[in-house]
Protein backbone atom coordinates (compact mmCIF):
# COMPACT_ATOMS: atom_id res chain seq x y z
CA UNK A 1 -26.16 0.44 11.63
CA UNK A 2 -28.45 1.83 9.15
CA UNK A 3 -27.67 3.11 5.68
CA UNK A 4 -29.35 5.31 2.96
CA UNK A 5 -29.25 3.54 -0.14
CA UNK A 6 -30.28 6.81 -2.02
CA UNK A 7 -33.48 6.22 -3.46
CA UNK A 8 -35.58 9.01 -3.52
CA UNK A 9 -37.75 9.87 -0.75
CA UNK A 10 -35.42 7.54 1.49
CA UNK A 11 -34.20 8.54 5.08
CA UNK A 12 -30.90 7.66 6.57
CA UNK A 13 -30.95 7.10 10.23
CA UNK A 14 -27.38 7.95 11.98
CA UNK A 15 -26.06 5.09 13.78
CA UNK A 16 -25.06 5.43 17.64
CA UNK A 17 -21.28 6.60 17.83
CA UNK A 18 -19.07 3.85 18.91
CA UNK A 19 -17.53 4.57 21.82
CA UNK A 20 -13.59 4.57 22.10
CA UNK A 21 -13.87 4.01 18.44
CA UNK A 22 -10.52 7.44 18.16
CA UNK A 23 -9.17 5.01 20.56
CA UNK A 24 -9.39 2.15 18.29
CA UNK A 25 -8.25 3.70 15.25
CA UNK A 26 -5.42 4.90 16.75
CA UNK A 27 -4.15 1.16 17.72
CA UNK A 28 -5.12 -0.28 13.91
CA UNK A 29 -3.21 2.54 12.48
CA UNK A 30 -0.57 2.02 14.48
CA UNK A 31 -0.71 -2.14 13.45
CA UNK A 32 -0.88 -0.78 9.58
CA UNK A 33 1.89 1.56 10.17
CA UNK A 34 4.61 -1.40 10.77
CA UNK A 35 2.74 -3.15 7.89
CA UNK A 36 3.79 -0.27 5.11
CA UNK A 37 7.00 0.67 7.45
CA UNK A 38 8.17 -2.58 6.00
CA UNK A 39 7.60 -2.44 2.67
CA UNK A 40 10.45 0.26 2.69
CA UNK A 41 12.54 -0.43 5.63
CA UNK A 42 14.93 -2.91 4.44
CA UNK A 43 16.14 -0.96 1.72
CA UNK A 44 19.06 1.31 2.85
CA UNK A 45 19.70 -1.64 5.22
CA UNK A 46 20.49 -4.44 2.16
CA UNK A 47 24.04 -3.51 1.83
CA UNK A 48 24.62 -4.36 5.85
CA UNK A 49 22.32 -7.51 5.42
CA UNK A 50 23.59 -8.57 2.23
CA UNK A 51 27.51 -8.21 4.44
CA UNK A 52 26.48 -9.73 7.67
CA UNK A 53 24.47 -13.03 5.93
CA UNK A 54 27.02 -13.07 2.68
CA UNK A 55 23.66 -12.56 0.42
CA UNK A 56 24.36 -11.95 -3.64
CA UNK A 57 21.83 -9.72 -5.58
CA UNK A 58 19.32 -12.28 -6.37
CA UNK A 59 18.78 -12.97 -2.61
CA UNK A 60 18.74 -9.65 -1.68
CA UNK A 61 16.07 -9.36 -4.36
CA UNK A 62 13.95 -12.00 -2.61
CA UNK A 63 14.02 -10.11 0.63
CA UNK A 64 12.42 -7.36 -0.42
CA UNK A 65 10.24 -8.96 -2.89
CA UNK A 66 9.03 -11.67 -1.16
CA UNK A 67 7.58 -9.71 1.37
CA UNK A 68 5.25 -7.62 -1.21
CA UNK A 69 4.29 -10.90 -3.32
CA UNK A 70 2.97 -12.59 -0.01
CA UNK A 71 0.78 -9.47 0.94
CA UNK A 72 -0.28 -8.21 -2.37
CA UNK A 73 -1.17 -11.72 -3.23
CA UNK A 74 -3.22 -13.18 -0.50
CA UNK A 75 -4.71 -10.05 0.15
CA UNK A 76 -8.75 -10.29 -1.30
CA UNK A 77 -8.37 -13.83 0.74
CA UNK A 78 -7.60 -12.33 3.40
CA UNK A 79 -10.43 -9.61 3.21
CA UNK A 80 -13.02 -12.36 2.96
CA UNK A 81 -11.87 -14.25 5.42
CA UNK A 82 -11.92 -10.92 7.56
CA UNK A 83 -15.79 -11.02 6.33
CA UNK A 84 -16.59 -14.46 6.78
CA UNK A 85 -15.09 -15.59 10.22
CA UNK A 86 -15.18 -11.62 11.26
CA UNK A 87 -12.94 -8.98 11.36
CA UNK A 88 -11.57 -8.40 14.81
CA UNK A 89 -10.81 -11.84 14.98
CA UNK A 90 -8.59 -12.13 11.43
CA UNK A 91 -7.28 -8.91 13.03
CA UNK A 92 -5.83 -10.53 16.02
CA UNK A 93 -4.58 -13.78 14.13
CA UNK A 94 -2.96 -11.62 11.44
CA UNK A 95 -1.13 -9.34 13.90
CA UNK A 96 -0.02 -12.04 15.82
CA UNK A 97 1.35 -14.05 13.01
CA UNK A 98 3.41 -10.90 11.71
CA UNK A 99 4.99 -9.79 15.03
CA UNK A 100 6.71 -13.56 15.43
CA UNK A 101 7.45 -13.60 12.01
CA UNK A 102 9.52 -10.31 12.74
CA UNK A 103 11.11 -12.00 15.71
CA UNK A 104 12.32 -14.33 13.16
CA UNK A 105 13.63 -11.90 10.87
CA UNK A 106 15.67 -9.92 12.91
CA UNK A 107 17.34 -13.41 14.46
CA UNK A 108 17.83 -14.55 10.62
CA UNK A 109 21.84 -15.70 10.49
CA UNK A 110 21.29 -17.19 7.09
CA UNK A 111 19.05 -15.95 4.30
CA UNK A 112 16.54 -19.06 3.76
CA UNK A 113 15.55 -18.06 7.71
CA UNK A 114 15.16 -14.07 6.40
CA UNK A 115 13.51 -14.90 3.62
CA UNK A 116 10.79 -17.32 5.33
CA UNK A 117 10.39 -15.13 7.87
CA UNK A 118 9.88 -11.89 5.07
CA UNK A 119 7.31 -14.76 3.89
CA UNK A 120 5.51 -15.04 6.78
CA UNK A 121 5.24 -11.35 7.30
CA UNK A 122 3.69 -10.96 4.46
CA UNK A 123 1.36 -13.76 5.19
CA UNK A 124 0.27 -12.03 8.61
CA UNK A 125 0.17 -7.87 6.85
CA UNK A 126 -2.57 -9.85 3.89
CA UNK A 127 -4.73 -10.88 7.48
CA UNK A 128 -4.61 -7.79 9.11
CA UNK A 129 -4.63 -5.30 6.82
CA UNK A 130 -8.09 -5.49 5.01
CA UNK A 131 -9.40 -6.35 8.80
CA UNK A 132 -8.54 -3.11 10.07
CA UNK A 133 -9.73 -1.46 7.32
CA UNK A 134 -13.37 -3.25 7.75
CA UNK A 135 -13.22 -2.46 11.39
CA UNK A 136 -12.79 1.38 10.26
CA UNK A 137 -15.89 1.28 8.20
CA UNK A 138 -17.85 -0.24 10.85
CA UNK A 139 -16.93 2.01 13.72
CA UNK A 140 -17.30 5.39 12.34
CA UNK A 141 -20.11 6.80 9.85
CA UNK A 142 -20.37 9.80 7.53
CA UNK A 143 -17.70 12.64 7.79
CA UNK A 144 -16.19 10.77 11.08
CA UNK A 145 -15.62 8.09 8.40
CA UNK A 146 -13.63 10.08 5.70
CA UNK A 147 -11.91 12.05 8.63
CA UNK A 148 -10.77 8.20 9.78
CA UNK A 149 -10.17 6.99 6.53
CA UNK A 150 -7.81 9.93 5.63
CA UNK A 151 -5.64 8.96 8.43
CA UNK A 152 -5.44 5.54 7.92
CA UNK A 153 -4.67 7.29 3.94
CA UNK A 154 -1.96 9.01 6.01
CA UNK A 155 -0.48 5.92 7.54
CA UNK A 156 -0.35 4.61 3.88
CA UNK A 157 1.50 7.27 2.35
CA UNK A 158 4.01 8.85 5.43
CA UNK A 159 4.60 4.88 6.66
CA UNK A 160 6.56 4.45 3.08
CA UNK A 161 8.40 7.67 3.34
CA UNK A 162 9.06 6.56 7.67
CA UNK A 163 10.52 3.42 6.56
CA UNK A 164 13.40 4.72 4.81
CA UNK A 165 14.10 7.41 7.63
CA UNK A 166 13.80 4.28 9.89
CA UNK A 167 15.97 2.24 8.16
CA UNK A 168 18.79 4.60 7.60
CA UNK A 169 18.83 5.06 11.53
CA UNK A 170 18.79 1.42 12.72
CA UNK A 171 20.93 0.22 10.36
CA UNK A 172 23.63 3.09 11.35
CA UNK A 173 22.36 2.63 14.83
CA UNK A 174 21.71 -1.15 16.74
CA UNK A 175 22.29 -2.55 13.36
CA UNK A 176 19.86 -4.04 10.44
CA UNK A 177 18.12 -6.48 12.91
CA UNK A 178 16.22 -3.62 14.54
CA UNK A 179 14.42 -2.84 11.29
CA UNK A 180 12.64 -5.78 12.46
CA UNK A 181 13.00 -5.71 16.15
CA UNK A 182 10.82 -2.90 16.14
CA UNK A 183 8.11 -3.79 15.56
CA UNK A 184 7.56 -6.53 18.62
CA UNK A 185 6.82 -3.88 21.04
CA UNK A 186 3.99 -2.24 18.79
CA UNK A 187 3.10 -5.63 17.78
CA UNK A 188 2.63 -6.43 21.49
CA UNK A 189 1.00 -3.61 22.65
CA UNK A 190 -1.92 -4.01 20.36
CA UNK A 191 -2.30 -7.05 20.38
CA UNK A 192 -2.82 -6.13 24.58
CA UNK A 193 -4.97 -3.52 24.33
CA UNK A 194 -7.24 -3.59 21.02
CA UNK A 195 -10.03 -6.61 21.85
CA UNK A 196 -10.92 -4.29 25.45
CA UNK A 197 -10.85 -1.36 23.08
CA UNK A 198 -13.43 -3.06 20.17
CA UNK A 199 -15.41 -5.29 21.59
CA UNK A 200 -16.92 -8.17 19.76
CA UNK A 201 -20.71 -7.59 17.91
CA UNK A 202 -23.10 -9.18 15.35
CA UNK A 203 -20.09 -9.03 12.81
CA UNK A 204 -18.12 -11.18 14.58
CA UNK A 205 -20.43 -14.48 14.07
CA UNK A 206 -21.52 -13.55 10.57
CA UNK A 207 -20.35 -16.39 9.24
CA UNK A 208 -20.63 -18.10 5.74
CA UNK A 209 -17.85 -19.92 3.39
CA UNK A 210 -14.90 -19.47 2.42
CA UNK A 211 -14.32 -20.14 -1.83
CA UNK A 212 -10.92 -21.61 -0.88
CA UNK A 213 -10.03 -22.68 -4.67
CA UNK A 214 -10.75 -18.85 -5.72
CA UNK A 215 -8.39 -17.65 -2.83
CA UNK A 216 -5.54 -19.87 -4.43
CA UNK A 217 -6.24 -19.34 -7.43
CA UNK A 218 -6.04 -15.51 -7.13
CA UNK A 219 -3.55 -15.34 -4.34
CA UNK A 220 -1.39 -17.74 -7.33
CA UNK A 221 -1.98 -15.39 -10.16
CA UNK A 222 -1.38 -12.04 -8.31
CA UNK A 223 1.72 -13.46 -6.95
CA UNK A 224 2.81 -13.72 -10.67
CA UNK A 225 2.10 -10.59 -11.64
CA UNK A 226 4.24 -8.77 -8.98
CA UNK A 227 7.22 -11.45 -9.42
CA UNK A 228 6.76 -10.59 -13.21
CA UNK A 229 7.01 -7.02 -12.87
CA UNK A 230 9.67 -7.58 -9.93
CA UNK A 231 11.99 -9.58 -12.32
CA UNK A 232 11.22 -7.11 -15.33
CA UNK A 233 13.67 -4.82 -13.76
CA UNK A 234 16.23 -7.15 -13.56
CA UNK A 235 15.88 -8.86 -17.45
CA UNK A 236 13.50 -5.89 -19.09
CA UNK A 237 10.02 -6.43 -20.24
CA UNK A 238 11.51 -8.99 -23.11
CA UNK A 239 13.05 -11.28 -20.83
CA UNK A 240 11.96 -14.79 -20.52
CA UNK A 241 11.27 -15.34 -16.87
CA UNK A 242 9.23 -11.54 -17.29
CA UNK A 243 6.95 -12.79 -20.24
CA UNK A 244 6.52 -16.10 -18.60
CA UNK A 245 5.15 -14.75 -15.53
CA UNK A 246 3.19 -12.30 -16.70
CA UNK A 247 1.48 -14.67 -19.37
CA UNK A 248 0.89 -17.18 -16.56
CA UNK A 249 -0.57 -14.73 -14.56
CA UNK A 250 -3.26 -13.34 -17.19
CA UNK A 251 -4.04 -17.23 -17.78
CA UNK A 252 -4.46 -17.04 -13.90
CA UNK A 253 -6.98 -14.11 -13.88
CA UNK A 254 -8.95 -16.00 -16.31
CA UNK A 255 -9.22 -19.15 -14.40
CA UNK A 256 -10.50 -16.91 -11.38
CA UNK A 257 -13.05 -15.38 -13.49
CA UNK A 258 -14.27 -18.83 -14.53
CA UNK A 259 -14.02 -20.32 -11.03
CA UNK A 260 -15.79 -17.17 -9.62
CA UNK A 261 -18.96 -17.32 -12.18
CA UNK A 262 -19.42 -20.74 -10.72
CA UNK A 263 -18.91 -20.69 -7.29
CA UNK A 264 -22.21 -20.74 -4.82
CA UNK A 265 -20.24 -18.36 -2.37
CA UNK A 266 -17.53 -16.49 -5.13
CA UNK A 267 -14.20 -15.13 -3.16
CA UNK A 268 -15.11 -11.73 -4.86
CA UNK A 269 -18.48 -11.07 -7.19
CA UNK A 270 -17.35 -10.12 -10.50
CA UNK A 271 -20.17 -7.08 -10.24
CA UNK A 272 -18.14 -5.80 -7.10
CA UNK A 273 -15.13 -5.32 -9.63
CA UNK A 274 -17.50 -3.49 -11.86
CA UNK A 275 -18.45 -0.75 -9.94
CA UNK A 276 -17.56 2.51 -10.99
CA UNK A 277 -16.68 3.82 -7.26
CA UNK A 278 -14.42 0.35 -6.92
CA UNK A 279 -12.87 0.77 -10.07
CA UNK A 280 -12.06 4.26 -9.58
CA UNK A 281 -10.61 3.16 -6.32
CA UNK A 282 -7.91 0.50 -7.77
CA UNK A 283 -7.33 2.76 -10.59
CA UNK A 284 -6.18 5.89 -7.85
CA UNK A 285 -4.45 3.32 -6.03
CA UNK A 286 -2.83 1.67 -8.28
CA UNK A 287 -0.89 4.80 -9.63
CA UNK A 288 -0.63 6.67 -6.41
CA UNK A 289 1.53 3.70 -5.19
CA UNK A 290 3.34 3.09 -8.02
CA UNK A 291 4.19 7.11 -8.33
CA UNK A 292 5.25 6.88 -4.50
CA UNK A 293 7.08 3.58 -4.31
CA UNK A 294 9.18 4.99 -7.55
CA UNK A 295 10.10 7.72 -6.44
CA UNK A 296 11.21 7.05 -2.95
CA UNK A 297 13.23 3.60 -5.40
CA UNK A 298 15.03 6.39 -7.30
CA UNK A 299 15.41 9.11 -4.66
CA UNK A 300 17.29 6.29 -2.13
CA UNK A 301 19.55 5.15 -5.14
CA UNK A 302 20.56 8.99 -6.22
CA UNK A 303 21.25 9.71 -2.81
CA UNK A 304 23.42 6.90 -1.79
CA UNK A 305 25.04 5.87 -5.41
CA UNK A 306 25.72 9.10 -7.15
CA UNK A 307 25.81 11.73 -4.26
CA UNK A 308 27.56 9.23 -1.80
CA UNK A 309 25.24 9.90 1.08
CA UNK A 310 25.53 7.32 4.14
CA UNK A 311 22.36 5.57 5.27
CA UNK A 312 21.85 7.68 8.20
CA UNK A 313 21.78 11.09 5.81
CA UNK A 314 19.48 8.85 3.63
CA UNK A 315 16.92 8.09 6.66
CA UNK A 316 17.13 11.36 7.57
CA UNK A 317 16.37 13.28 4.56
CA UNK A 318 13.48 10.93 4.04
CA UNK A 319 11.72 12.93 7.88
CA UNK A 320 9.86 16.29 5.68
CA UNK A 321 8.74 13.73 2.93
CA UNK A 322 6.50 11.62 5.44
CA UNK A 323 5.66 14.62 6.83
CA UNK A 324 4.46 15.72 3.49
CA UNK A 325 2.51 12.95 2.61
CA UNK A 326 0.65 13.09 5.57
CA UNK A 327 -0.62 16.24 5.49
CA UNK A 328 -1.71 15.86 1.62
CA UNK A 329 -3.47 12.95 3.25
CA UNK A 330 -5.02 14.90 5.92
CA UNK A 331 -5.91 17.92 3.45
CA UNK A 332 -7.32 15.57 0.97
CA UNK A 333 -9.60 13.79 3.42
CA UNK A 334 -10.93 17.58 4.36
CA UNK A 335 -11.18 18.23 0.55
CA UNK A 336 -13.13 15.19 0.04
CA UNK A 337 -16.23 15.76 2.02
CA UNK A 338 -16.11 19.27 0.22
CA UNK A 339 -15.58 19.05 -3.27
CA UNK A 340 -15.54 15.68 -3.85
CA UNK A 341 -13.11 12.76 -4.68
CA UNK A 342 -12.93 13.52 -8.75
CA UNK A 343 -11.01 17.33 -7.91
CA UNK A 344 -9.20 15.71 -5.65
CA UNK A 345 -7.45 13.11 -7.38
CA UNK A 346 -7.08 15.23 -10.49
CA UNK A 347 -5.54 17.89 -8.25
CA UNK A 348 -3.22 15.18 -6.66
CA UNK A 349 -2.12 13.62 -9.76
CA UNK A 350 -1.69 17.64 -10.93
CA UNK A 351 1.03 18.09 -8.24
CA UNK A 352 2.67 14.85 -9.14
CA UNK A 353 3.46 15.52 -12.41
CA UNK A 354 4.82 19.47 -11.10
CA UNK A 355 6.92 17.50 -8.49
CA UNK A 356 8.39 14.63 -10.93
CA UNK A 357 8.93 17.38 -13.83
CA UNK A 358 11.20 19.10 -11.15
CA UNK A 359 12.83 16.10 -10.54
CA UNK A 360 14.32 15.59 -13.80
CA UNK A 361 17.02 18.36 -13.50
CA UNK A 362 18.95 16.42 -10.87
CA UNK A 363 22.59 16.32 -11.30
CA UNK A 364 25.58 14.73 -10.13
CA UNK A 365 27.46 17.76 -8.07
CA UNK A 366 23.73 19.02 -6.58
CA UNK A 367 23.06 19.55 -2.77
CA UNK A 368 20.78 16.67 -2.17
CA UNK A 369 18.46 19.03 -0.40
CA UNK A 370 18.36 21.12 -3.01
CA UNK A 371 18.30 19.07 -6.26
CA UNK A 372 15.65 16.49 -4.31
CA UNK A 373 13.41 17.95 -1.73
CA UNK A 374 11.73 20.78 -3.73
CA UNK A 375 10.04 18.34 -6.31
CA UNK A 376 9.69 15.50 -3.87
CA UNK A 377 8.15 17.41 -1.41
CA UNK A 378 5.31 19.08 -4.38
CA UNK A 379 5.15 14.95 -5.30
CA UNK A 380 4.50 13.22 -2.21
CA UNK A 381 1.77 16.22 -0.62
CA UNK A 382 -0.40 15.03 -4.11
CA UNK A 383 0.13 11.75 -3.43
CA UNK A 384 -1.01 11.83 0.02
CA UNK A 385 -4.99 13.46 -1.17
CA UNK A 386 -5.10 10.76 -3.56
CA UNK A 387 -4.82 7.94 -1.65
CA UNK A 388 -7.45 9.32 0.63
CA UNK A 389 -9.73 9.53 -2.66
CA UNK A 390 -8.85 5.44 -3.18
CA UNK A 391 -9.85 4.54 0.03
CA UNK A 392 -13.09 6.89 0.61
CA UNK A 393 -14.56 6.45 -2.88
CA UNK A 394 -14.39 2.51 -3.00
CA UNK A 395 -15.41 2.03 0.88
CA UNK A 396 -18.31 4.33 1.12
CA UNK A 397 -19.84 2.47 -2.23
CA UNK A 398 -19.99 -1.00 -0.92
CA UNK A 399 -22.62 -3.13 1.32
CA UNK A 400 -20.62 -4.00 4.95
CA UNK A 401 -20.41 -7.38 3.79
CA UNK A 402 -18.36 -7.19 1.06
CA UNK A 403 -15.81 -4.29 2.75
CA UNK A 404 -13.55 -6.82 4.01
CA UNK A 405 -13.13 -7.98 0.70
CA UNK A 406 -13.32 -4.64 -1.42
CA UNK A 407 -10.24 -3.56 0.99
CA UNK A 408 -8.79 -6.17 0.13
CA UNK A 409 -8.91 -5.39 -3.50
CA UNK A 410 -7.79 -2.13 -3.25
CA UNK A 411 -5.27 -2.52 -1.17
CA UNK A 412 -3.84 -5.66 -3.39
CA UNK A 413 -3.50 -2.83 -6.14
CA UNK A 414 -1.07 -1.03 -3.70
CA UNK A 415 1.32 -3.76 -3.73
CA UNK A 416 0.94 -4.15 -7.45
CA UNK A 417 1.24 -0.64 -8.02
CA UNK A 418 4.44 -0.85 -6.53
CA UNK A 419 5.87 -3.50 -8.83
CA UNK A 420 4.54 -1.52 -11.66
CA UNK A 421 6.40 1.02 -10.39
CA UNK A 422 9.50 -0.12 -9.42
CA UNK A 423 10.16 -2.47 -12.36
CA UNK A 424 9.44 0.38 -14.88
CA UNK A 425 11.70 2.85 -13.44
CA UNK A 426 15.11 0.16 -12.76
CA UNK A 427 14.29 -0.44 -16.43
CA UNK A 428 14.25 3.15 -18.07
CA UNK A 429 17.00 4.36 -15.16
CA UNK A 430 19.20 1.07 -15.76
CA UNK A 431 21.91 3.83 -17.01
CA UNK A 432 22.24 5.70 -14.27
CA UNK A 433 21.56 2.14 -11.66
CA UNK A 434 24.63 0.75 -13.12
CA UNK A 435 27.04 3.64 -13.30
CA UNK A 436 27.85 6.53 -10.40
CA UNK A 437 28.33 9.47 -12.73
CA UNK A 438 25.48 8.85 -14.98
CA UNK A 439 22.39 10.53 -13.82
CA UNK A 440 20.39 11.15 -16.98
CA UNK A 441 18.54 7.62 -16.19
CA UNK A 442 17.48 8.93 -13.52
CA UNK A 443 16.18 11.86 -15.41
CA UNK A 444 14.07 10.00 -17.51
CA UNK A 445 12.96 7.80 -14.73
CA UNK A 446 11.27 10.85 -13.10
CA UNK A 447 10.08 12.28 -16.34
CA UNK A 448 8.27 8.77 -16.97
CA UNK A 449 6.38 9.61 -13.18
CA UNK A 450 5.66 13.11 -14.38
CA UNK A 451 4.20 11.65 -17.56
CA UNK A 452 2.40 8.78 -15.26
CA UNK A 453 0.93 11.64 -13.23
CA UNK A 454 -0.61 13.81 -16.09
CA UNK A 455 -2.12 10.90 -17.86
CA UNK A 456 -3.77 9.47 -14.45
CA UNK A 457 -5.24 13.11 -13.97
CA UNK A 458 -6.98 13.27 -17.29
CA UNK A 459 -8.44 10.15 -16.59
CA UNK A 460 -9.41 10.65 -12.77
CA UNK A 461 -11.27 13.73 -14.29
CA UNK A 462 -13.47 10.89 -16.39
CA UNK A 463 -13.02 7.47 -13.95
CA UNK A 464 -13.54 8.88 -9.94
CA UNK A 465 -17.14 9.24 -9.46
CA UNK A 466 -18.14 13.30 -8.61
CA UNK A 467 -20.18 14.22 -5.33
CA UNK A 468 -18.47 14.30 -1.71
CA UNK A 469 -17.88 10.81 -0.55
CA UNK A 470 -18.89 12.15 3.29
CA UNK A 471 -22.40 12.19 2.03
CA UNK A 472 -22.63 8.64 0.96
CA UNK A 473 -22.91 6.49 3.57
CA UNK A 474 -24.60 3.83 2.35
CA UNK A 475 -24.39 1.19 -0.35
CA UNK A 476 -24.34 4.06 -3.14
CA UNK A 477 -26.34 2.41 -5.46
């Protein structure tokens, strides 16, 4: 593979197209898809797990949440790993560590076993996730590879919206186990067909260490963080166990820092980090997740607390917003290679804000497809182009070495943006959370997204780099 680096008077030389590489991406999408599908999918079945297992809040709590902590936290370990021992291979170890770890979910009959296996998922999502990713930079180049990487943007954004529709239909369905269930025949099936499909190269036997201490460190302080932000909608931003986390996390970002200016082989080079392109990157996905994850939080409590909806009519209403998303996924990634990431994101972020504002008239008579969809619908099509400008702008800016691990970054900022999210809008909607006919917390919680949205488009319009990303194909120096 050869890259431009930009210099003037330089030549880029196109790399041979991989063959079966549409193929290929079609299986690792399809392995990221039950990774995001179950970052959502347990929610509109807690009531029926909570009943079947005899959980109480806090436990319920942990099965969502534990999930997220594991895979936002050990995810940059898990994108160097992907770099050092290769990519395929952390691929195949991650995937198959998540599909038995679903097995053992959805035979939990206590919730220690649901929780350890929510663990364990998480564990497996962290390996596979920045993997794939890395594989999808090295198989397709140039406007192939914004094309690809505003699918996989897709998967990010319509997988959310697919686990709630999924959810609501199991758990009416089979039952809550087959949230889980489901995913051992994808799981399978990939794991079958994807090392005939990409076969093994130089990448593979790259080699190198491994800055173990930095991974723990990290993995340590990032799991604070979300469990501080997780707990802060529980206690508010005041609360003891919130300011404790939070402060031990900040102390653990420092130690990282310190560990990483030392290290001979550092987990993740501090100059990575301060990129513009890779800063822009976490920045866009950072609020695009949080924006997303909030709103599908409040949309699945309005439906089912105030307007009484079942989880089936949940699930179900949840079908046109994935569809949404993806197609502001796959518009964005055509937008990209033609006007570049910056009007992209600020145009995403734009049709947040007109989708949240909408939002904030919901009532407690209203039709739910008429008081929700309208405004979600606006919401979740922005959302879906800015994710794609996350992805492409951080990706096409770094050397193939490090893409395991800038992934990895990014995508850790997914799951944090999520408990940013989240713990932000139980807090302001805590009103409306705690009482059926009280739907002005709700209100505010979608006016704080519209507010969210306008601020992260004035500074996308500063932060994401201009230029089309399809054009820069090589380290972007």
């Amino acid at each position: 593979m050869t890259h431009g680096h930009g210099h003037g008077g330089s030549t880029a030389v196109a790399a041979p197209a991989r063959p079966g590489r549409w193929i290929a991406l079609t299986l690792l999408c399809l392995a990221q898809a039950m990774l995001v599908v179950d970052i959502t999918v347990v929610q509109v079945a807690l009531p029926s797990i909570g009943a079947d297992l005899d959980l109480d809040r806090a436990a319920l709590t942990w099965v969502v949440t534990t999930y997220t902590v594991c895979f936002g936290g050990l995810m940059v370990l898990g994108g160097r790993i992907a770099d050092v021992l290769g990519a395929r291979r952390t691929l195949v170890a991650g995937l198959t560590l998540f599909t038995a770890a679903s097995l053992v979910c959805g035979l939990a009959a206590d919730g220690a076993v649901l929780i350890g296996g929510r663990a364990a998922q998480g564990v497996g999502a962290a390996l596979l996730s920045p993997a794939a990713l890395a594989l999808i930079t090295r198989l397709f180049e140039g406007a192939e590879r914004v094309r690809a990487l505003g699918i996989w943007a897709a998967i990010g954004g319509g997988g959310a919206a697919v686990g709630v529709l999924l959810s609501g239909l199991l758990t009416a369905g089979p039952g809550w186990e087959w949230v889980f269930f489901v995913n051992l025949p994808v799981g399978v099936a990939v794991l079958a067909a994807l090392p005939a499909i990409v076969p093994r190269d130089a990448a593979e036997h790259r080699g190198g260490e491994i800055d173990v201490p930095g991974g723990l460190v990290v993995t340590a302080a990032t799991a604070l963080l979300i469990y501080g932000l997780t707990v802060a909608g529980d206690e508010g931003w005041t609360g003891p166990a919130t300011l404790v986390a939070l402060a031990a996390a900040v102390a653990g970002y420092a130690l990282f820092a310190a560990i990483e200016r030392g290290a001979r082989t550092p987990l993740l080079r501090l100059r990575t980090l301060g990129r513009r392109p890779v800063v822009s990157g976490m920045f866009v996905m950072l609020v695009a997740s949080g924006l997303m994850l909030t709103l599908f939080f409040l949309g699945s409590l309005y439906l089912q607390h105030t307007l009484r909806l079942g989880a089936l009519e949940t699930g179900l209403l949840f079908l046109p917003v994935a569809v949404a998303v993806t197609a502001g996924a796959h518009l964005g990634a055509r937008l990209v290679s033609r006007i570049g990431g910056r009007t992209v994101a600020v145009a995403g972020f734009g049709l947040v804000a007109v989708g949240a504002a909408l939002l904030t008239q919901v009532g407690t008579g209203d039709n739910a497809y008429a008081a929700l969809l309208p405004g979600f619908l606006v919401a979740v099509l922005g959302i879906g182009a800015a994710f794609v400008t996350a992805t492409s702008t951080t990706l096409a800016n770094v050397p193939p070495g490090e893409a395991g691990v800038a992934s990895g970054a990014v995508n850790t900022f997914h799951e944090v943006g999520g408990g940013v999210g989240v713990a932000a809008a139980s807090t302001v909607a805590a009103s409306s959370i705690a009482a059926t006919t009280e739907v002005s917390g709700f209100a505010d919680g979608y006016l704080l997204c519209a507010v969210a949205a306008a601020v992260a488009a004035v500074v996308s319009l500063v932060l994401v780099p201009a230029g089309r990303t399809a054009a820069v194909t090589g380290h972007g120096h």
